[in-house]
PDB file of N, CA and C in Angstrom:
ATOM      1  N   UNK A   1      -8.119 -37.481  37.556  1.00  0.00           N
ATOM      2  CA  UNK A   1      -7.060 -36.496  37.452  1.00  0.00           C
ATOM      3  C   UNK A   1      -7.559 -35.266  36.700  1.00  0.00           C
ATOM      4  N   UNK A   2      -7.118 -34.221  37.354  1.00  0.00           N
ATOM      5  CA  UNK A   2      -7.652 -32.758  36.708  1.00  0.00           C
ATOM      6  C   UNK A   2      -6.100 -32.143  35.901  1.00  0.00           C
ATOM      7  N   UNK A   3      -6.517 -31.771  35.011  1.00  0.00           N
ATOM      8  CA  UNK A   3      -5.091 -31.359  33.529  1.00  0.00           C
ATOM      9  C   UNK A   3      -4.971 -29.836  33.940  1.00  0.00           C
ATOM     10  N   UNK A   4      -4.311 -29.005  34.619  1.00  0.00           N
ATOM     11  CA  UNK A   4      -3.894 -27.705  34.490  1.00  0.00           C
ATOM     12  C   UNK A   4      -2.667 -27.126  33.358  1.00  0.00           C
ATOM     13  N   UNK A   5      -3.118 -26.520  32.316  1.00  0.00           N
ATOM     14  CA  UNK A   5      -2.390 -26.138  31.903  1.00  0.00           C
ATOM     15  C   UNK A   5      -1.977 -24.545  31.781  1.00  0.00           C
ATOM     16  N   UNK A   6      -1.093 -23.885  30.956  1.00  0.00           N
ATOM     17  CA  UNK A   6      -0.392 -22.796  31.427  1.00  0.00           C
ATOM     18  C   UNK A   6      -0.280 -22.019  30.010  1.00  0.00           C
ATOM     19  N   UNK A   7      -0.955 -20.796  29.090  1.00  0.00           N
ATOM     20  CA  UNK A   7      -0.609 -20.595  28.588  1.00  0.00           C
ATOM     21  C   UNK A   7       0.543 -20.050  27.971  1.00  0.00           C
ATOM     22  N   UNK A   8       1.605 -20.317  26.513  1.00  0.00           N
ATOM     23  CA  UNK A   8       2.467 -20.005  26.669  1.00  0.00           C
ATOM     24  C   UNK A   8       3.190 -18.324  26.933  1.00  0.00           C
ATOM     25  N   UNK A   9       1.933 -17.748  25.922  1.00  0.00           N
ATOM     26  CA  UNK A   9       2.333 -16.346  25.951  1.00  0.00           C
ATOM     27  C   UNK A   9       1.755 -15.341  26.990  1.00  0.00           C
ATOM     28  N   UNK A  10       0.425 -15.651  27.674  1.00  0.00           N
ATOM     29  CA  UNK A  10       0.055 -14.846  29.002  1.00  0.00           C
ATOM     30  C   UNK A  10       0.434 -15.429  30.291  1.00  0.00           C
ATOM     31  N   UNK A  11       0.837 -16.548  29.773  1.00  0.00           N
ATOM     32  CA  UNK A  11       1.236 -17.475  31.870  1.00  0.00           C
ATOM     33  C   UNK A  11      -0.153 -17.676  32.419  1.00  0.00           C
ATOM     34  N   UNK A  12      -1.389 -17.434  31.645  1.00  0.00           N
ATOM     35  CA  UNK A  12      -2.466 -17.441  32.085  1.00  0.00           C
ATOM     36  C   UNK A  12      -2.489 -19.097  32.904  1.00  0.00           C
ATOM     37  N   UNK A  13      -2.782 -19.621  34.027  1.00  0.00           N
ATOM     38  CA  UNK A  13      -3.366 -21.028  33.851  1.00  0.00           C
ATOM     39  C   UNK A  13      -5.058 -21.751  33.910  1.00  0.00           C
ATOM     40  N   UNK A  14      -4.901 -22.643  33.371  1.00  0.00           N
ATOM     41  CA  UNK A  14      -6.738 -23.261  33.010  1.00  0.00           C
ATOM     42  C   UNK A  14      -6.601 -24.694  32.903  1.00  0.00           C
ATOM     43  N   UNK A  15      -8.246 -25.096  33.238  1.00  0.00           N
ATOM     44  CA  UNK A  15      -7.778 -26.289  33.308  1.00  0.00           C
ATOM     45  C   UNK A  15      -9.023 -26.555  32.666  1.00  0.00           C
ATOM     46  N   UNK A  16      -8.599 -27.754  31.822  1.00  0.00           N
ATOM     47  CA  UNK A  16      -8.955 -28.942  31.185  1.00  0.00           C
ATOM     48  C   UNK A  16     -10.120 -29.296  31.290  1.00  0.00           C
ATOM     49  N   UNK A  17     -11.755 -29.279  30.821  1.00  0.00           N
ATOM     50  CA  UNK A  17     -12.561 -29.332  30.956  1.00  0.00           C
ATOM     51  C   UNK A  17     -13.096 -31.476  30.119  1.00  0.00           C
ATOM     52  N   UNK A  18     -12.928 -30.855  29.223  1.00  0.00           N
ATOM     53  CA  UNK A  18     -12.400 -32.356  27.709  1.00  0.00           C
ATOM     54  C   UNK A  18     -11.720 -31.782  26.991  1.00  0.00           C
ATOM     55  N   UNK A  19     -10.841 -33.479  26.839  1.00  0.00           N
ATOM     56  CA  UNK A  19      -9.751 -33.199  26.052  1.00  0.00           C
ATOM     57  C   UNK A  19      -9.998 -33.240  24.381  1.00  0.00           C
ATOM     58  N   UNK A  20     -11.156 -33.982  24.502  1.00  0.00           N
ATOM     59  CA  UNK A  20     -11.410 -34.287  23.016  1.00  0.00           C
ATOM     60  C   UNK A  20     -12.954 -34.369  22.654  1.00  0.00           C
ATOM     61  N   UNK A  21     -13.517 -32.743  22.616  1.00  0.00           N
ATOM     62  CA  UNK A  21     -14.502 -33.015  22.168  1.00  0.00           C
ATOM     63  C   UNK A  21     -14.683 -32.661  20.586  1.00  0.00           C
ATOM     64  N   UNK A  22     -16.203 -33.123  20.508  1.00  0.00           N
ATOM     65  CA  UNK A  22     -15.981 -33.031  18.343  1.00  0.00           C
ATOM     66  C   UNK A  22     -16.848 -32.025  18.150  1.00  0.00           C
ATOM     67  N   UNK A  23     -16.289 -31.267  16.871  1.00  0.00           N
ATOM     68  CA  UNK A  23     -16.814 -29.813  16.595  1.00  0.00           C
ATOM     69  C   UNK A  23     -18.182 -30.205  15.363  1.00  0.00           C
ATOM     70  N   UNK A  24     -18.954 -29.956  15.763  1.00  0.00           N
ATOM     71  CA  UNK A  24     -20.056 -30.203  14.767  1.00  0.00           C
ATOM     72  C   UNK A  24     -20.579 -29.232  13.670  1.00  0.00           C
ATOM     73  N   UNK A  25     -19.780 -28.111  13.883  1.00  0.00           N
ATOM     74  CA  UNK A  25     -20.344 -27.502  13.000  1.00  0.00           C
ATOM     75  C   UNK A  25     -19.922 -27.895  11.584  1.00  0.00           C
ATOM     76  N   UNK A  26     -21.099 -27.163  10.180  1.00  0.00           N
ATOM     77  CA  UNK A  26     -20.818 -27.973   9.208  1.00  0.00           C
ATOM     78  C   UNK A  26     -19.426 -27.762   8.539  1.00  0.00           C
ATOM     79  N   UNK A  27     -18.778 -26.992   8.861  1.00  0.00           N
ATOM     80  CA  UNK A  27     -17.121 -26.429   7.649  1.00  0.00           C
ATOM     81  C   UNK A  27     -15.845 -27.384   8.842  1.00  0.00           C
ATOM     82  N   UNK A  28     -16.169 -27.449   9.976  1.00  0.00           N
ATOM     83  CA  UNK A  28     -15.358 -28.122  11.181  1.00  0.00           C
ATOM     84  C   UNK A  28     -15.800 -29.546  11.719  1.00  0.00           C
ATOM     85  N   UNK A  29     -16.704 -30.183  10.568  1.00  0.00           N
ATOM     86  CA  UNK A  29     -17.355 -31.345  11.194  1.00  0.00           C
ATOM     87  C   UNK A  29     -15.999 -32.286  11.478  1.00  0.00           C
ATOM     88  N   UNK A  30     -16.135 -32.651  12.544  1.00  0.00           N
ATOM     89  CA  UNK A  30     -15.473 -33.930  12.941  1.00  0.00           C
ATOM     90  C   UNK A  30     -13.811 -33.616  13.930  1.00  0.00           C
ATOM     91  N   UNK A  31     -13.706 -32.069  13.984  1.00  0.00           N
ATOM     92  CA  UNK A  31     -12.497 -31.688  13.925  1.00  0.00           C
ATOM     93  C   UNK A  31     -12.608 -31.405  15.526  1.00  0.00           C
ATOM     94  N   UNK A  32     -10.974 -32.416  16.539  1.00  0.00           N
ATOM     95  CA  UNK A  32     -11.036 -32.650  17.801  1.00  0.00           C
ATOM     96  C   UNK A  32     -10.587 -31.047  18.747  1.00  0.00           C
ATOM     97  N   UNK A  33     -11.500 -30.709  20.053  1.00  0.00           N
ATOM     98  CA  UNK A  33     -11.558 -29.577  20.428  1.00  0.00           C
ATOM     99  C   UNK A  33     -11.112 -30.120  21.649  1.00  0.00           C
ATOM    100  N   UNK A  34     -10.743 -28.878  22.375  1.00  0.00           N
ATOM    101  CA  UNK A  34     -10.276 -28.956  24.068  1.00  0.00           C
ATOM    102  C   UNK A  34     -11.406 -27.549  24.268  1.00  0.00           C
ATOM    103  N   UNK A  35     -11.976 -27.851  25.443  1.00  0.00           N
ATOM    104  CA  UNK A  35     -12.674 -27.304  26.549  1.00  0.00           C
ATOM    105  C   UNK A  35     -12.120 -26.964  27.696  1.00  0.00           C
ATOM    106  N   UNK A  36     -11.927 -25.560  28.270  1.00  0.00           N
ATOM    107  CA  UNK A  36     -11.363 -25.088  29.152  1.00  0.00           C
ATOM    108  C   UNK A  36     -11.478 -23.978  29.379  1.00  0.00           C
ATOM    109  N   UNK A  37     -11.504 -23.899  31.323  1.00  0.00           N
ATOM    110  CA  UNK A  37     -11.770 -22.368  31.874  1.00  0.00           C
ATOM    111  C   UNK A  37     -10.704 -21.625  32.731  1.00  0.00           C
ATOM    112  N   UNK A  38     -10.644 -20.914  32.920  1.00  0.00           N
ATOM    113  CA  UNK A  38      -9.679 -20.220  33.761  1.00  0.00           C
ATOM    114  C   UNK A  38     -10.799 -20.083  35.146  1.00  0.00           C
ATOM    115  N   UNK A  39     -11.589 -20.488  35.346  1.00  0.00           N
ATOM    116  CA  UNK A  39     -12.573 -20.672  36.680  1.00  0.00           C
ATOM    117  C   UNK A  39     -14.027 -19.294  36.277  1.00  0.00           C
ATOM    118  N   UNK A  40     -13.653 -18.494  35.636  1.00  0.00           N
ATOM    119  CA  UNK A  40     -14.466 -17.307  35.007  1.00  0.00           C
ATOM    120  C   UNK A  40     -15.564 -17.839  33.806  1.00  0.00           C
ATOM    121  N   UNK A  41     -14.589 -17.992  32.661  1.00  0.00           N
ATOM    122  CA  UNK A  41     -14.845 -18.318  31.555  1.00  0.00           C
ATOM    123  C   UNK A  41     -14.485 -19.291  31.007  1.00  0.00           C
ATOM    124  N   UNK A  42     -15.789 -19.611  29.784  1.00  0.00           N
ATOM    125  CA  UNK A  42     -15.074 -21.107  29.704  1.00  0.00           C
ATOM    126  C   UNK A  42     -14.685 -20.713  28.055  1.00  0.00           C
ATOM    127  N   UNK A  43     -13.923 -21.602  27.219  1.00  0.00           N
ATOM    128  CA  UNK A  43     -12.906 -21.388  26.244  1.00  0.00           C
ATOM    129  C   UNK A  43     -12.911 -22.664  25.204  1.00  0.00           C
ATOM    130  N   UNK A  44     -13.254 -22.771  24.202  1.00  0.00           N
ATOM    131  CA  UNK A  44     -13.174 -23.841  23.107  1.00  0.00           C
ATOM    132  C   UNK A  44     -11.991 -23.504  22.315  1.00  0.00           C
ATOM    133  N   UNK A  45     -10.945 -24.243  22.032  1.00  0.00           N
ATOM    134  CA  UNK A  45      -9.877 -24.004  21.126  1.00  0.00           C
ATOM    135  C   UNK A  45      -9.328 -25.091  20.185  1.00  0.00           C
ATOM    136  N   UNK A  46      -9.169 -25.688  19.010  1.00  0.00           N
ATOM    137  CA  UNK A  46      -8.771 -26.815  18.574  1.00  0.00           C
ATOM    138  C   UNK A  46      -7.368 -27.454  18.989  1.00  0.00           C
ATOM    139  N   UNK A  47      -7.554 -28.737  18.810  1.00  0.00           N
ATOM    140  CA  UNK A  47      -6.991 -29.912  19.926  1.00  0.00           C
ATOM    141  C   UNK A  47      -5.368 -29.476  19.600  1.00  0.00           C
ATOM    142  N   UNK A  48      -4.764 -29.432  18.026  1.00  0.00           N
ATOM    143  CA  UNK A  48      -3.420 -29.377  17.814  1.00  0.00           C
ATOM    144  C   UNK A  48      -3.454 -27.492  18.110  1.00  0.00           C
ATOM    145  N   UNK A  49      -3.747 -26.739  18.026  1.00  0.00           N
ATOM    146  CA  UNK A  49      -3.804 -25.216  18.311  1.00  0.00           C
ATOM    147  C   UNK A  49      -3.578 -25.375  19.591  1.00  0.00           C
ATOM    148  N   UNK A  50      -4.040 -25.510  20.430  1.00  0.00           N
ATOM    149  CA  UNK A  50      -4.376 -26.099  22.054  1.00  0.00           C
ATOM    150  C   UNK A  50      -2.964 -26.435  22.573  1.00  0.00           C
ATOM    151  N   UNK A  51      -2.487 -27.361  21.947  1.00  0.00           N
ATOM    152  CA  UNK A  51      -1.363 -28.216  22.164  1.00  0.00           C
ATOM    153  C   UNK A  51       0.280 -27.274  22.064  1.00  0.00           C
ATOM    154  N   UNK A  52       0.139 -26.364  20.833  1.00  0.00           N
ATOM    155  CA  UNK A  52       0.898 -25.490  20.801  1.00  0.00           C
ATOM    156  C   UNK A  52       0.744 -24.479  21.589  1.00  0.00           C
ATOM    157  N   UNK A  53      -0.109 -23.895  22.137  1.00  0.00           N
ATOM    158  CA  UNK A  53       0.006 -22.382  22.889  1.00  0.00           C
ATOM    159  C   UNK A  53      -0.144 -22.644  24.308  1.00  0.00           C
ATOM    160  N   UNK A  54       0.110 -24.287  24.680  1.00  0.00           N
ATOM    161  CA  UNK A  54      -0.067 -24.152  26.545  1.00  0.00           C
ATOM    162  C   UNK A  54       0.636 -25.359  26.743  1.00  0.00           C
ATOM    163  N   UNK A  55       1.459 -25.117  27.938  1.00  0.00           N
ATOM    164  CA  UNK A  55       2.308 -26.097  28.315  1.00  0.00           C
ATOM    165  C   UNK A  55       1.129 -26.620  30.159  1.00  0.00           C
ATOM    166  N   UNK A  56       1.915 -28.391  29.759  1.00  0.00           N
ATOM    167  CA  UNK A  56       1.321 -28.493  31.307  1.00  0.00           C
ATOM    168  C   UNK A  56       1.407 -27.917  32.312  1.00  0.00           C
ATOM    169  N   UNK A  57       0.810 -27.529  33.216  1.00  0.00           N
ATOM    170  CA  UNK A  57       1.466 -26.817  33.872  1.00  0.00           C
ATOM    171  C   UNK A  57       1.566 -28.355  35.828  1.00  0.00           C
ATOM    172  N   UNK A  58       0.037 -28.347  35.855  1.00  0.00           N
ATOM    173  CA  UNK A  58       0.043 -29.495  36.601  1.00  0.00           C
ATOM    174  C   UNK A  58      -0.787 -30.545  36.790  1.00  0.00           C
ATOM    175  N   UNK A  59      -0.665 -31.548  37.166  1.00  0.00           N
ATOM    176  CA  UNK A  59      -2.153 -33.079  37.377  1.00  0.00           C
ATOM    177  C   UNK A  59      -1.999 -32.894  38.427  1.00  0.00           C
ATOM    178  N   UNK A  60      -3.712 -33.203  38.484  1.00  0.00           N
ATOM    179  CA  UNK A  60      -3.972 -32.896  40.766  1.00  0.00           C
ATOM    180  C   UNK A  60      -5.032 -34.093  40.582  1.00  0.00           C
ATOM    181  N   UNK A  61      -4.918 -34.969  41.724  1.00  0.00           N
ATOM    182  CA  UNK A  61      -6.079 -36.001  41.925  1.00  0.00           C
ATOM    183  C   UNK A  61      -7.081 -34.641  42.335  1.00  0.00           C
ATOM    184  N   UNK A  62      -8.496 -35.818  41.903  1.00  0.00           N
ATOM    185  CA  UNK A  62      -9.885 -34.797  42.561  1.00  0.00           C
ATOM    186  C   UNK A  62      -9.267 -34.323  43.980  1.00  0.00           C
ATOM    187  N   UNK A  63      -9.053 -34.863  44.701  1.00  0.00           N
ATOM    188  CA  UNK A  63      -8.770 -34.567  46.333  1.00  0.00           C
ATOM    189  C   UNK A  63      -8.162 -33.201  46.443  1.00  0.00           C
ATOM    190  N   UNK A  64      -6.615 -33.667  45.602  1.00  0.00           N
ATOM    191  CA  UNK A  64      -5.835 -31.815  45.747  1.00  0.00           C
ATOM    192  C   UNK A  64      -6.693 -31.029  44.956  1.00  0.00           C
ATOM    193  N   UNK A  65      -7.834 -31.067  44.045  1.00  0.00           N
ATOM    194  CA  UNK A  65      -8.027 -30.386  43.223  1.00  0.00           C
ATOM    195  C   UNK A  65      -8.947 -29.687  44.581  1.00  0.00           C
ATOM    196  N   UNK A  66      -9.957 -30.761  45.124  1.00  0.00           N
ATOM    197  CA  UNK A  66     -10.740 -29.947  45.892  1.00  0.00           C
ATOM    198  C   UNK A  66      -9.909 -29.277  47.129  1.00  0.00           C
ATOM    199  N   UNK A  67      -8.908 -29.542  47.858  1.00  0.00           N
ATOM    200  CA  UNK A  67      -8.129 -28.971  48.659  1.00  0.00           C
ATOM    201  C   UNK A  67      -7.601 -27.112  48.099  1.00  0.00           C
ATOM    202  N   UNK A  68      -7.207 -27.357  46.392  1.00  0.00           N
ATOM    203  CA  UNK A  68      -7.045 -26.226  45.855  1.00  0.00           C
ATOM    204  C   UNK A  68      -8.453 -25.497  45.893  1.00  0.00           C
ATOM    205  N   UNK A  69      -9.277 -25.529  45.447  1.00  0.00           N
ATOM    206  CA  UNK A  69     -10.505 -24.907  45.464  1.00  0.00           C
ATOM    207  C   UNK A  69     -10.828 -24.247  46.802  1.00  0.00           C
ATOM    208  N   UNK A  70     -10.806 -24.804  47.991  1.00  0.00           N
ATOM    209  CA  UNK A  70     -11.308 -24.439  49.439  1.00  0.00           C
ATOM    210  C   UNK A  70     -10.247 -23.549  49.887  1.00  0.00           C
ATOM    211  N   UNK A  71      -8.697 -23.836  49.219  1.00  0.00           N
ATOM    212  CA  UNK A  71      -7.874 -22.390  49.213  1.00  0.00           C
ATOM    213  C   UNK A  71      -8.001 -21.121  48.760  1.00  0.00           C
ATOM    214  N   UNK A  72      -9.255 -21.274  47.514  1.00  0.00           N
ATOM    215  CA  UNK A  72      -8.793 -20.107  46.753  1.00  0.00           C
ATOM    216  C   UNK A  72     -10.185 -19.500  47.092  1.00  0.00           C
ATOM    217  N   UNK A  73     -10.880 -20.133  48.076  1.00  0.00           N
ATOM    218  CA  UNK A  73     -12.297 -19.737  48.832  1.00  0.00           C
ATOM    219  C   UNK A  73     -12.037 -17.828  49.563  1.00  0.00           C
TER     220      UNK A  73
END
């Protein structure tokens, strides 16, 4: 399943790269990140930050995901 979500204040949508990766740097060690692109760029933001500024927007099996992709060809 692919996670599309929707930001709250641009309507921008992006999707979900990981949901939980770990920030290594030394002042943020250990602290859980989301990974995500709008198909351009890709975007690191922390996991509870993340959680507040984007609503789901939709879950697509791989299949619709690739069906979406060959649309936006």
């Amino acid at each position: 399943m692919k996670m599309f979500f929707q930001n709250k204040k641009t309507k921008g949508i992006y999707k979900v790269l990981y949901e939980e990766a770990i920030n290594c740097t030394n002042a943020q060690d250990g602290q859980i990140m989301v990974i995500y692109t709008n198909g351009k760029e890709v975007f690191v933001r922390e996991q509870k930050e993340f959680q507040e500024k984007f609503d789901v927007y939709s879950t697509l099996s791989e299949k619709e995901v690739k069906n979406e992709e060959k649309r936006s060809e």
